[in-house]
C-alpha atoms as a PDB file:
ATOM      1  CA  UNK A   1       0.000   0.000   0.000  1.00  0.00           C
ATOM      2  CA  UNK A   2       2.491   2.610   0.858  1.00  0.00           C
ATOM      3  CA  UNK A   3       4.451   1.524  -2.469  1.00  0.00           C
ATOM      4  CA  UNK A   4       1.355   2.887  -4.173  1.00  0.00           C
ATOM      5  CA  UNK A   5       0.919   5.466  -2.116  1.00  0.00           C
ATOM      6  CA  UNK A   6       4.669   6.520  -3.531  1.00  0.00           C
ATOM      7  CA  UNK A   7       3.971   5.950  -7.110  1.00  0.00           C
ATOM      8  CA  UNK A   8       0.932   8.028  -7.130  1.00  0.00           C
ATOM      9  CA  UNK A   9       2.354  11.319  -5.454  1.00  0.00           C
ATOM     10  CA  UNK A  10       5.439  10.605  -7.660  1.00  0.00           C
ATOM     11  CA  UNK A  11       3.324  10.322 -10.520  1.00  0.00           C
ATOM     12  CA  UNK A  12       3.501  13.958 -12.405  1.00  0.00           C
ATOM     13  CA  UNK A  13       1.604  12.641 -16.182  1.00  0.00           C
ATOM     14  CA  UNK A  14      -1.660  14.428 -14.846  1.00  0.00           C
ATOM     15  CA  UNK A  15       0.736  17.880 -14.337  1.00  0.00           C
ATOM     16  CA  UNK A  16       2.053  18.070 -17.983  1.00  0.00           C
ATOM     17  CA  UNK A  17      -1.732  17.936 -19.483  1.00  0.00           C
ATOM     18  CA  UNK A  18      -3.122  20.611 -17.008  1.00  0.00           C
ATOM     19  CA  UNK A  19      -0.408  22.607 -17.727  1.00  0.00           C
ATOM     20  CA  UNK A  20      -0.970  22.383 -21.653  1.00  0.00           C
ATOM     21  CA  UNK A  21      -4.750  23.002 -20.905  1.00  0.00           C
ATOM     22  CA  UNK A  22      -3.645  26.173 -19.589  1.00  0.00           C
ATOM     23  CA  UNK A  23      -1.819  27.335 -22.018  1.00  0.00           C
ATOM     24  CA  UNK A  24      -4.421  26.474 -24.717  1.00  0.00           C
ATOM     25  CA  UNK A  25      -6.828  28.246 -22.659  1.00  0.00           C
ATOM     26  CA  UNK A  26      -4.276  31.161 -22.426  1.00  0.00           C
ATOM     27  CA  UNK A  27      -3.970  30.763 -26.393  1.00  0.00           C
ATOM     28  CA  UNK A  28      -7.855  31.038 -26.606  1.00  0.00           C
ATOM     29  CA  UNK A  29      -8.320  34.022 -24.739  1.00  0.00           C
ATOM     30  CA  UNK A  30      -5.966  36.242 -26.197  1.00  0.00           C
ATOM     31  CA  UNK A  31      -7.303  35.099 -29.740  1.00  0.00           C
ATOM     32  CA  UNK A  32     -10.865  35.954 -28.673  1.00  0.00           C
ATOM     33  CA  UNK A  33      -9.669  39.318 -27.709  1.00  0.00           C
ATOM     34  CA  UNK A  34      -8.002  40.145 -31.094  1.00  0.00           C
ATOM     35  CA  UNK A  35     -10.443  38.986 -33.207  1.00  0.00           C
ATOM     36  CA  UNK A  36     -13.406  40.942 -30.860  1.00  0.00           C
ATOM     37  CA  UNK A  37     -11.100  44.268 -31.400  1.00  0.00           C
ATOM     38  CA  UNK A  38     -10.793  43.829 -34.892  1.00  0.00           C
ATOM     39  CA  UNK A  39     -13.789  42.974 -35.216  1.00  0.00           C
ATOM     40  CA  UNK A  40     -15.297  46.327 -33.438  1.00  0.00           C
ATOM     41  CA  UNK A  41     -12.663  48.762 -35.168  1.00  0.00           C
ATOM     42  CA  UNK A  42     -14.125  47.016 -38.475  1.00  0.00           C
ATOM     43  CA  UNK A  43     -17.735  48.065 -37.802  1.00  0.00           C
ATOM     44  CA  UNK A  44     -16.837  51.428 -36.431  1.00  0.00           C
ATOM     45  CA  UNK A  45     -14.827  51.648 -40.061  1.00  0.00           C
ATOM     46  CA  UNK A  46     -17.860  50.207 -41.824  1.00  0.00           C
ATOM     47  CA  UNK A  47     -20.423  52.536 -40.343  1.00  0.00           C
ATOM     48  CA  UNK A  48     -18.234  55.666 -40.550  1.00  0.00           C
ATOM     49  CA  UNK A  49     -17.970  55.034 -44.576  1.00  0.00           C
ATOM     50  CA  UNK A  50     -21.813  54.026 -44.452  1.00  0.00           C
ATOM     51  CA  UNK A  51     -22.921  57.696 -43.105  1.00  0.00           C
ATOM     52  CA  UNK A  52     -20.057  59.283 -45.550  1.00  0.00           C
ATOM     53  CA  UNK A  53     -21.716  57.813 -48.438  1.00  0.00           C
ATOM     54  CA  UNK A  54     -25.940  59.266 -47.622  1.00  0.00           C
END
């Protein structure tokens, strides 16, 4: 039992794939955040050549 016990605080697989969910997540947010401020300064862009054109 205490052999096991060893081996499973030992054990550091389960680290490595929360710490590469973590970045991904990382990843995710920042490319959320770009693509929601381009997305804005494209719409401000669009509407400002809309009310140019009438």
């Amino acid at each position: 039992m205490r052999r096991l016990l060893e081996r499973f605080v030992d054990d550091e697989c389960g680290a490595t794939a929360i710490e590469y969910c973590l970045i991904a997540t990382g990843i995710g947010i920042v490319i959320v955040t770009a693509v929601n401020g381009v997305g804005i300064a494209l719409g401000t862009k669009f509407n400002d050549i809309s009310t140019s054109l009438k």
